[in-house]
N, C-alpha and C. Protein backbone atom coordinates (compact mmCIF):
# COMPACT_ATOMS: atom_id res chain seq x y z
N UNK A 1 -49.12 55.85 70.58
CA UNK A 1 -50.06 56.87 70.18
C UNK A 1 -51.49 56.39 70.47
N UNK A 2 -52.42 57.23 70.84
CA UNK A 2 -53.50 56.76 71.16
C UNK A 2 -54.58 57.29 69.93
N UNK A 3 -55.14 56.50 69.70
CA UNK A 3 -56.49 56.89 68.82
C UNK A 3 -57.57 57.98 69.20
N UNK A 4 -57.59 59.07 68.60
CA UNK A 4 -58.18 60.12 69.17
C UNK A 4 -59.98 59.48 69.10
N UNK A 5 -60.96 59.61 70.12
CA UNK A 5 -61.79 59.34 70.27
C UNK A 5 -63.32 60.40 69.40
N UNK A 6 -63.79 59.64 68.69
CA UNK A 6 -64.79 60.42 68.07
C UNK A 6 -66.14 59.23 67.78
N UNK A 7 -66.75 60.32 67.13
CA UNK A 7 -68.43 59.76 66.90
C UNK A 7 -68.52 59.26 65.41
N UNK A 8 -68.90 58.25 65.37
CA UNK A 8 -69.01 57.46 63.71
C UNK A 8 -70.06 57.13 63.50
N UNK A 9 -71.02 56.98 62.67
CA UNK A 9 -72.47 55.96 62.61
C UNK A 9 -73.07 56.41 63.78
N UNK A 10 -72.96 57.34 64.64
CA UNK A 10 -73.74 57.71 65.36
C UNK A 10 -73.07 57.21 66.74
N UNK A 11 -72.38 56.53 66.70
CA UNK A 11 -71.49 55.44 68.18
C UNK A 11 -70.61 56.54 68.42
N UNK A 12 -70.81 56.78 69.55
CA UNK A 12 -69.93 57.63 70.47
C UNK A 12 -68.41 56.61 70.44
N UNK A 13 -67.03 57.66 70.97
CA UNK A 13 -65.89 56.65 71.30
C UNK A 13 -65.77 55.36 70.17
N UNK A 14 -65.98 55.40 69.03
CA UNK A 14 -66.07 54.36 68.09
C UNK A 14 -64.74 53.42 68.13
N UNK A 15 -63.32 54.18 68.55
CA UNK A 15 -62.17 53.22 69.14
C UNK A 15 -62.06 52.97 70.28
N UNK A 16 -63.03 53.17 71.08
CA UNK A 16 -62.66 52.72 72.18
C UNK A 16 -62.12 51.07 72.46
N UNK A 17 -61.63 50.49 73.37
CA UNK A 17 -61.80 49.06 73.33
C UNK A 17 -63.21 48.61 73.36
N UNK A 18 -63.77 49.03 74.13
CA UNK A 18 -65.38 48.25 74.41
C UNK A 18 -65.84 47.98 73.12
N UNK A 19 -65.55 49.00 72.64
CA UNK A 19 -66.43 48.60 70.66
C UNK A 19 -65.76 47.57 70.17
N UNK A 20 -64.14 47.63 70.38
CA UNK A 20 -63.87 46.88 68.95
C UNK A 20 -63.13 45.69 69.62
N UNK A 21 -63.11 45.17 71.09
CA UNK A 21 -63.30 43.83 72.09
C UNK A 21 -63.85 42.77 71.94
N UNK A 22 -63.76 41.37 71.35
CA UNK A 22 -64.30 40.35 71.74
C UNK A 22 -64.92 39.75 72.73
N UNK A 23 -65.61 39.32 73.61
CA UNK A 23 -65.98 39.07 74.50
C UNK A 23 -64.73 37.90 75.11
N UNK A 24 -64.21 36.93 74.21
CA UNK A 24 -63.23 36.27 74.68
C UNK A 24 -62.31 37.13 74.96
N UNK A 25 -61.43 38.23 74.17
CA UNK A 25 -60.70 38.90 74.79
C UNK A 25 -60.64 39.74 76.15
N UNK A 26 -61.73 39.86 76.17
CA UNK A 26 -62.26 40.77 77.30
C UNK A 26 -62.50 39.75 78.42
N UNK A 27 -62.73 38.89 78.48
CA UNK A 27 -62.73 37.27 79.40
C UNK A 27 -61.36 36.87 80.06
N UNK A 28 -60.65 37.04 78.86
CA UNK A 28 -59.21 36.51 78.87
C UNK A 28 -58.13 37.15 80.03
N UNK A 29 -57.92 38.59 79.22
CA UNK A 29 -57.67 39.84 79.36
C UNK A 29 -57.82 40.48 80.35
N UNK A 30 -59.32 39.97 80.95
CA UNK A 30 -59.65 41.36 82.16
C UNK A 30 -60.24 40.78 83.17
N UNK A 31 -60.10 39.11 83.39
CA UNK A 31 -61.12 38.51 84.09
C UNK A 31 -60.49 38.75 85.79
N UNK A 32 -59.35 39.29 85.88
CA UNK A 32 -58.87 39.38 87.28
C UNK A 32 -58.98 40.62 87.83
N UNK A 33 -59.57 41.50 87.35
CA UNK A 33 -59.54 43.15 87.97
C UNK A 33 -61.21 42.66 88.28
N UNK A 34 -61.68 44.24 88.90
CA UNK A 34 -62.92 44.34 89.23
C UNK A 34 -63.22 44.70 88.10
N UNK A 35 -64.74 44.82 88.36
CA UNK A 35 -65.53 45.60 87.83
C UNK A 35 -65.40 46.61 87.15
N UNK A 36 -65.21 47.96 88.30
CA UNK A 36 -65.08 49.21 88.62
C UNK A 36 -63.55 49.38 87.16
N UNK A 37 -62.41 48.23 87.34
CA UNK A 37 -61.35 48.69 86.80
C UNK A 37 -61.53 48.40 85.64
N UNK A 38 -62.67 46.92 85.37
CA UNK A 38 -62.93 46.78 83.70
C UNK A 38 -63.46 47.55 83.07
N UNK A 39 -64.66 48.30 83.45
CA UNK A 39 -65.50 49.47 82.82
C UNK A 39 -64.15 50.74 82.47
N UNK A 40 -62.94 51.02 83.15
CA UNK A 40 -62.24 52.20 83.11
C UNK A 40 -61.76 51.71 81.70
N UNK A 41 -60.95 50.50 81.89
CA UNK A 41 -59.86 50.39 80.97
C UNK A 41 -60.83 50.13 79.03
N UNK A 42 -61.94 49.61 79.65
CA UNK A 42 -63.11 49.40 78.30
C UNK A 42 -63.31 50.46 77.60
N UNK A 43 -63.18 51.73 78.75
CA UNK A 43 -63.78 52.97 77.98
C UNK A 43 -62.69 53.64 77.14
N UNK A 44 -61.51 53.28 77.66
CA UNK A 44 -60.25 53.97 77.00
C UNK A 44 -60.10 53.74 75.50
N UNK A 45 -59.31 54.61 75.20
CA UNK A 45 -59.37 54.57 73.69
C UNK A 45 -58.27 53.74 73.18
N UNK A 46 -58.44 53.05 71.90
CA UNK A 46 -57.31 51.91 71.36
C UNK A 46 -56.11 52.91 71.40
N UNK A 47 -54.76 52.22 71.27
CA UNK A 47 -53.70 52.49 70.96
C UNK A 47 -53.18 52.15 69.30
N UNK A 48 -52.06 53.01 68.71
CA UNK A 48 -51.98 52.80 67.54
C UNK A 48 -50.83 51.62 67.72
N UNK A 49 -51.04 50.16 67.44
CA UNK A 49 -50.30 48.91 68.36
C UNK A 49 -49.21 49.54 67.12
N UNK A 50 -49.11 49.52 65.86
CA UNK A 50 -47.38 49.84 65.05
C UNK A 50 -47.27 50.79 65.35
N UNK A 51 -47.30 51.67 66.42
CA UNK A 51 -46.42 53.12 66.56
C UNK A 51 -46.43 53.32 67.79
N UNK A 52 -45.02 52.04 68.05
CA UNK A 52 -45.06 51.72 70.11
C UNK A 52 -42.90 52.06 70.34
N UNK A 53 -43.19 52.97 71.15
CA UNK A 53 -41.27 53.03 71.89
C UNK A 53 -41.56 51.72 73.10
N UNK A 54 -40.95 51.14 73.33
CA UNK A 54 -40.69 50.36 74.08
C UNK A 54 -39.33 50.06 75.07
N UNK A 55 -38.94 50.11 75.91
CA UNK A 55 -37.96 49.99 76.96
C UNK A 55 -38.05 48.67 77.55
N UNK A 56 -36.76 48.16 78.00
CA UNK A 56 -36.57 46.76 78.33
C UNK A 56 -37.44 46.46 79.76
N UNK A 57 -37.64 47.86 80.58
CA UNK A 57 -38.39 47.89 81.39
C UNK A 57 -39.67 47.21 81.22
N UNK A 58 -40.48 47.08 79.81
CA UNK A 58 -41.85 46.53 79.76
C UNK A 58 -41.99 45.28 79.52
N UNK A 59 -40.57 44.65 79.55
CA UNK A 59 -40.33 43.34 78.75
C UNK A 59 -41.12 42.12 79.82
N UNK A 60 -41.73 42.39 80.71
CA UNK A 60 -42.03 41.49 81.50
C UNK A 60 -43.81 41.62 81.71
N UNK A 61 -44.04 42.96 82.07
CA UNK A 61 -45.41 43.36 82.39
C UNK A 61 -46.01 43.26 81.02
N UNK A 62 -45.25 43.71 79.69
CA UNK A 62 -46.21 44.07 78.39
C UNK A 62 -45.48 43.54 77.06
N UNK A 63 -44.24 42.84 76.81
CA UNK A 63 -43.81 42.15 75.63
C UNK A 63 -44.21 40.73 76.16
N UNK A 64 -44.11 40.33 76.78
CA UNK A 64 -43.87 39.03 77.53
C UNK A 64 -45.39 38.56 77.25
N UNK A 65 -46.27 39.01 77.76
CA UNK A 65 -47.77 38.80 77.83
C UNK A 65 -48.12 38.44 76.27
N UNK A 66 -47.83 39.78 76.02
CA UNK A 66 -48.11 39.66 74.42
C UNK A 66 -47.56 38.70 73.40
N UNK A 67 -46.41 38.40 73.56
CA UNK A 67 -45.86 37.25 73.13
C UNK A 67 -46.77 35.88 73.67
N UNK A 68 -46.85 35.78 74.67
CA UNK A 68 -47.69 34.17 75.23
C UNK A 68 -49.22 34.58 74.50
N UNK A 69 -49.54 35.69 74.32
CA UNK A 69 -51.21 35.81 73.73
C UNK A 69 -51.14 35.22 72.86
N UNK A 70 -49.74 35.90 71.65
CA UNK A 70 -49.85 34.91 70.36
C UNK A 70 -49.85 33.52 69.96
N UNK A 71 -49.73 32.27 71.00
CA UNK A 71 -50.17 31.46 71.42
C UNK A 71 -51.16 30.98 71.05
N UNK A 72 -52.63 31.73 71.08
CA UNK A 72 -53.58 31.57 71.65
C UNK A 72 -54.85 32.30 70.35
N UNK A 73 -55.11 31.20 69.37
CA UNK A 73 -55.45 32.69 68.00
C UNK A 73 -56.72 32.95 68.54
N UNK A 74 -57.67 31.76 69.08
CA UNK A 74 -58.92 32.84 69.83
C UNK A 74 -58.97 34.32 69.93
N UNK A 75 -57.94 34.81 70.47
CA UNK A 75 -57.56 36.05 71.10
C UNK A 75 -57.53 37.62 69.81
N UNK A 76 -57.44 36.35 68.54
CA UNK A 76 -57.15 37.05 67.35
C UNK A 76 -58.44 37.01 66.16
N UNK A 77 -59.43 35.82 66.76
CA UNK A 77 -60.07 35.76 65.81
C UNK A 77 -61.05 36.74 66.04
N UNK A 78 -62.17 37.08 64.54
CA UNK A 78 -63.09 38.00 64.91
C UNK A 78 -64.19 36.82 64.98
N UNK A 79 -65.13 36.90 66.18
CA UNK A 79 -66.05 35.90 66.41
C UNK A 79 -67.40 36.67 66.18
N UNK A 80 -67.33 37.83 65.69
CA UNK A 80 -68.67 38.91 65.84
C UNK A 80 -69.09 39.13 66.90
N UNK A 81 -68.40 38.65 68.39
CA UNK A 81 -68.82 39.33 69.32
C UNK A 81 -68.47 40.58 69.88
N UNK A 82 -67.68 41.28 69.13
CA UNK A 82 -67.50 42.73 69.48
C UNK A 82 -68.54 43.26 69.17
N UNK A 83 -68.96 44.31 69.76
CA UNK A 83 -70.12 44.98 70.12
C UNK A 83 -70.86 45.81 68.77
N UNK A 84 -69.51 46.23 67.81
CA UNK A 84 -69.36 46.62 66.57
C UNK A 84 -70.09 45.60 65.52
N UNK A 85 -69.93 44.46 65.67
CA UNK A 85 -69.89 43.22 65.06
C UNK A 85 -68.93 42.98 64.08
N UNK A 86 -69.40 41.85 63.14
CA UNK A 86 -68.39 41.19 62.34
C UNK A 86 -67.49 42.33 61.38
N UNK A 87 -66.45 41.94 61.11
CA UNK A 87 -65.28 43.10 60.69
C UNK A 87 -64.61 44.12 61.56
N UNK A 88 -65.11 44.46 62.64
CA UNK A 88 -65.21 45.28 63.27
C UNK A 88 -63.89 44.97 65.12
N UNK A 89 -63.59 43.94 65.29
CA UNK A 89 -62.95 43.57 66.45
C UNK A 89 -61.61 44.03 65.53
N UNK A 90 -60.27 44.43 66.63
CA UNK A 90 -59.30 44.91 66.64
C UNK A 90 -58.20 44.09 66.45
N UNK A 91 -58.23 42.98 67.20
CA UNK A 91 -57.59 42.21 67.20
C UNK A 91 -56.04 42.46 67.95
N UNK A 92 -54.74 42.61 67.36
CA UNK A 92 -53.59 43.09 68.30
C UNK A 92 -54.29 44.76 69.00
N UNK A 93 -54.61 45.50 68.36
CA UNK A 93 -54.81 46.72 68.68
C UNK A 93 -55.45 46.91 69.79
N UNK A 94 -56.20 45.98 70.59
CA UNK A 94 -57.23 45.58 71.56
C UNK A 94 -56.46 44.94 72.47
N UNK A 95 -55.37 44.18 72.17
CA UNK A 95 -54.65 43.43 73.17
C UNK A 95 -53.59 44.29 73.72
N UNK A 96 -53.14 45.22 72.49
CA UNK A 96 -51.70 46.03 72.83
C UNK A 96 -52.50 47.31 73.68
N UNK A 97 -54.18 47.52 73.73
CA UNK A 97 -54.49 48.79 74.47
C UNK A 97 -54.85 48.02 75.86
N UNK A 98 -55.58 47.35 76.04
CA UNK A 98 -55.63 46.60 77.25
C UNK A 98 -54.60 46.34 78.10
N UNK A 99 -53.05 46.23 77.88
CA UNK A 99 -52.26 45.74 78.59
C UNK A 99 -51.79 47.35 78.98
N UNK A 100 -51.66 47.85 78.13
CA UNK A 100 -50.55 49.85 78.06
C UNK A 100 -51.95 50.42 79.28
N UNK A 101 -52.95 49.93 78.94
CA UNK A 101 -54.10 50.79 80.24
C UNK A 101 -53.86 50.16 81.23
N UNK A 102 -53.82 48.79 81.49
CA UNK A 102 -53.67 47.94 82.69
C UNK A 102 -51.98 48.21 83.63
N UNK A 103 -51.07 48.66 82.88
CA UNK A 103 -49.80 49.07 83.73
C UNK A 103 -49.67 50.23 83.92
N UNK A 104 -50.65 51.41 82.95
CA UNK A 104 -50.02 52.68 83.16
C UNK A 104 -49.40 53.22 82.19
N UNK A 105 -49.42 52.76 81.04
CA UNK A 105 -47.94 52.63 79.66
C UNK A 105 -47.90 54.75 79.67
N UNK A 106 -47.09 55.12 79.66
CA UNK A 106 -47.40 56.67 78.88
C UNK A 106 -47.41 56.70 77.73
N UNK A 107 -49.12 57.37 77.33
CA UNK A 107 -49.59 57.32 75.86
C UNK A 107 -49.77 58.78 75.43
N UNK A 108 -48.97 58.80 74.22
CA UNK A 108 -48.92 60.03 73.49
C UNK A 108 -50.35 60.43 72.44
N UNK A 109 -50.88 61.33 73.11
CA UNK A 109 -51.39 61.68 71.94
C UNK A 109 -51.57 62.40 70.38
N UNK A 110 -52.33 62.18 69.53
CA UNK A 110 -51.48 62.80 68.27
C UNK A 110 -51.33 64.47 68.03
N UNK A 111 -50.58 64.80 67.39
CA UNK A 111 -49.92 65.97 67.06
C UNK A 111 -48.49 65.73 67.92
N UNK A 112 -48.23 67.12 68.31
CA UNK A 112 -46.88 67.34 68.84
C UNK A 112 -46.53 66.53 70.36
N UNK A 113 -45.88 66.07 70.35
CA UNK A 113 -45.42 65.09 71.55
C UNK A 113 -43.91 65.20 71.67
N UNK A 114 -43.42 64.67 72.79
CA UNK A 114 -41.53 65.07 73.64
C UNK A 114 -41.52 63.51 73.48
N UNK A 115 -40.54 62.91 73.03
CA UNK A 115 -40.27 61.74 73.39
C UNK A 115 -38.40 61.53 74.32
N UNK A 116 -38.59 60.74 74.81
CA UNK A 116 -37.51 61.05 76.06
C UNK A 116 -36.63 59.99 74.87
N UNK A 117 -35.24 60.21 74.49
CA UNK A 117 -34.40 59.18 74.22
C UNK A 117 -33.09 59.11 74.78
N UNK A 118 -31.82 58.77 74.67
CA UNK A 118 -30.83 58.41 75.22
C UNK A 118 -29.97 60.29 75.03
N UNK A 119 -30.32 60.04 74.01
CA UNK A 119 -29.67 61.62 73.33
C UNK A 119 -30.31 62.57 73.76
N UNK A 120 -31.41 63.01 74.58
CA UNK A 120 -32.04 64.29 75.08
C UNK A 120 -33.70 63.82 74.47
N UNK A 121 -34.01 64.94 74.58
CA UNK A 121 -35.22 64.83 74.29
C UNK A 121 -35.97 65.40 72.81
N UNK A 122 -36.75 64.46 71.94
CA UNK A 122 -36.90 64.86 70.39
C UNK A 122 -38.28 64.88 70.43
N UNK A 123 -38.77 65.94 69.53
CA UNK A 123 -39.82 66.48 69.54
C UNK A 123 -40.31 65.82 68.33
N UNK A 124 -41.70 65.72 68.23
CA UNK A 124 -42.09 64.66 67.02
C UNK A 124 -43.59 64.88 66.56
N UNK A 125 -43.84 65.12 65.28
CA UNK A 125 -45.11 65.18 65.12
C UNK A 125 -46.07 63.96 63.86
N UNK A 126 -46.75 63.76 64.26
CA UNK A 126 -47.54 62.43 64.54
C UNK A 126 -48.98 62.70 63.74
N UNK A 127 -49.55 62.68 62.78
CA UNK A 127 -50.84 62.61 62.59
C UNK A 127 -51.61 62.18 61.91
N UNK A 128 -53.18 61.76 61.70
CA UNK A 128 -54.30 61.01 61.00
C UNK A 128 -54.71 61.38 59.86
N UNK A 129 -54.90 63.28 60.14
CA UNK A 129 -55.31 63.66 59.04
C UNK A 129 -54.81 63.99 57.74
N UNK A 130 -54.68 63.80 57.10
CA UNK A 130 -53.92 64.99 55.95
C UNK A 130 -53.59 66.47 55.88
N UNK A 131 -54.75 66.79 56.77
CA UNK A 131 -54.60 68.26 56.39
C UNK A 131 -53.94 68.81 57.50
N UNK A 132 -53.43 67.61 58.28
CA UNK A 132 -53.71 68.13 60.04
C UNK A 132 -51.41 68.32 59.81
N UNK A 133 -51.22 67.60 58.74
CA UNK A 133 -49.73 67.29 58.77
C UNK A 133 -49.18 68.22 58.37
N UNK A 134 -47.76 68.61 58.48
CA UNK A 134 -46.69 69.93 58.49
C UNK A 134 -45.40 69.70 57.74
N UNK A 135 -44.82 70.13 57.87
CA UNK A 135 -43.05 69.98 57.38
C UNK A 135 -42.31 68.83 58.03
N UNK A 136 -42.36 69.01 59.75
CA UNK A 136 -42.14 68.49 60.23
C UNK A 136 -43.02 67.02 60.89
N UNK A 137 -43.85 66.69 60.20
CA UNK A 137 -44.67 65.06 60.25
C UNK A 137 -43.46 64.46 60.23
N UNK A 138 -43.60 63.01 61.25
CA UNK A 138 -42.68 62.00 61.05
C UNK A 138 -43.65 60.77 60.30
N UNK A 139 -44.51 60.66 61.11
CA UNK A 139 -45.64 59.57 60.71
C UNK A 139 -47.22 60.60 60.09
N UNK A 140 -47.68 59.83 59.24
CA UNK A 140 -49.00 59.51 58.97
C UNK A 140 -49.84 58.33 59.14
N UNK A 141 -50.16 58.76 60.11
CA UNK A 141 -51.40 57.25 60.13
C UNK A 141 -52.68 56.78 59.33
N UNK A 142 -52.50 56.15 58.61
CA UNK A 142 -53.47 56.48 57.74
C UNK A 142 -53.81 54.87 57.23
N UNK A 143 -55.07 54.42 57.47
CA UNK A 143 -55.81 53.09 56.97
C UNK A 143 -56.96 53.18 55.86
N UNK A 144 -57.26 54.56 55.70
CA UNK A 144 -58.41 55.16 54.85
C UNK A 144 -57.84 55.99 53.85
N UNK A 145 -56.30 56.16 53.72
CA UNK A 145 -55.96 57.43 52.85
C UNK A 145 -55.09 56.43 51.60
N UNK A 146 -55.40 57.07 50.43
CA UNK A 146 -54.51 56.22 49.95
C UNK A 146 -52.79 56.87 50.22
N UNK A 147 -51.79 56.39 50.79
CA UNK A 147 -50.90 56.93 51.07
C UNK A 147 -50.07 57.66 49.87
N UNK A 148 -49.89 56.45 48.54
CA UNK A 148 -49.17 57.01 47.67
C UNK A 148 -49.48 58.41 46.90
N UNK A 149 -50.44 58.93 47.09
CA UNK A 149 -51.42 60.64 46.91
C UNK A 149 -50.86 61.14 48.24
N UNK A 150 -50.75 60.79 48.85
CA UNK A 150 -50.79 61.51 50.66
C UNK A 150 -49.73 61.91 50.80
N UNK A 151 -48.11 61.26 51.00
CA UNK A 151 -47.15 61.45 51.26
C UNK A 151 -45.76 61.61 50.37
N UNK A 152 -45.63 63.01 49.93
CA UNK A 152 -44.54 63.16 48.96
C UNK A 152 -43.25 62.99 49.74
N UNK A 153 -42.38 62.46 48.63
CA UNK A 153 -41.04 62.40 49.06
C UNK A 153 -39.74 63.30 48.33
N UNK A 154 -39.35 63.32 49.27
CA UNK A 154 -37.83 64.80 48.75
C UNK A 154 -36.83 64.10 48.64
């Protein structure tokens, strides 16, 4: 799922990677493309890294990587050089959007989305807001809501 892009504090794209990027990550991460391809993938918007389908197909281009990052906690620490500053770097969420932009990953955005599975195809709805959710919500994403008010159970 991708983080829908909006204006906060006045900062345009406030999830984008560029905001919430370390400069080491962004060193690390992006030091082999151009230019032209770092500015694309910077501008893109984070991914929601716990709400990922994955196929054995990515196990090489995008589990694999990510596994050797964890390695490496630089990659994890917040150094205040995200552009946001201190509190503010992403940490996995920055690593898991950088790699899904760098191969191509297909990213769903929120509300109603097709997800392809073995069994046909299941329709799924996905969302941030509270007010934005239905009968049929599977997920709420929610880091600002208190959930236990948010989500009744039957």
């Amino acid at each position: 799922m991708v983080i829908p892009d909006f204006t906060y504090k006045g900062i345009k794209n406030w999830v984008s990677v560029e905001n919430r990027a370390t400069k080491r990550v962004i060193q690390t991460l992006l030091n082999d493309v151009n230019n032209e391809q770092r500015m694309a993938i910077l501008r893109k918007a984070n991914i929601v890294a716990g709400v990922q389908g994955l196929t054995r197909a990515l196990l090489n281009d995008y589990v694999l990587p990510l596994y050797q990052n964890s390695y490496d906690i630089s990659l994890f620490e917040d150094d205040g050089s995200a552009p946001l500053g201190w509190g503010e770097a992403r940490h996995d969420q920055i690593l898991s959007s950088i790699y899904v932009h760098r191969i191509g990953y297909i990213l769903n955005e929120l509300g109603w989305s097709t997800i392809e599975i073995s069994t046909g195809n299941k329709h799924v709805h996905v969302h941030h807001l509270l007010n934005e959710t239905n009968k049929d919500t599977v997920i709420l994403l929610s880091s600002a809501l208190d959930c236990k008010k948010s989500i009744r159970f039957r």
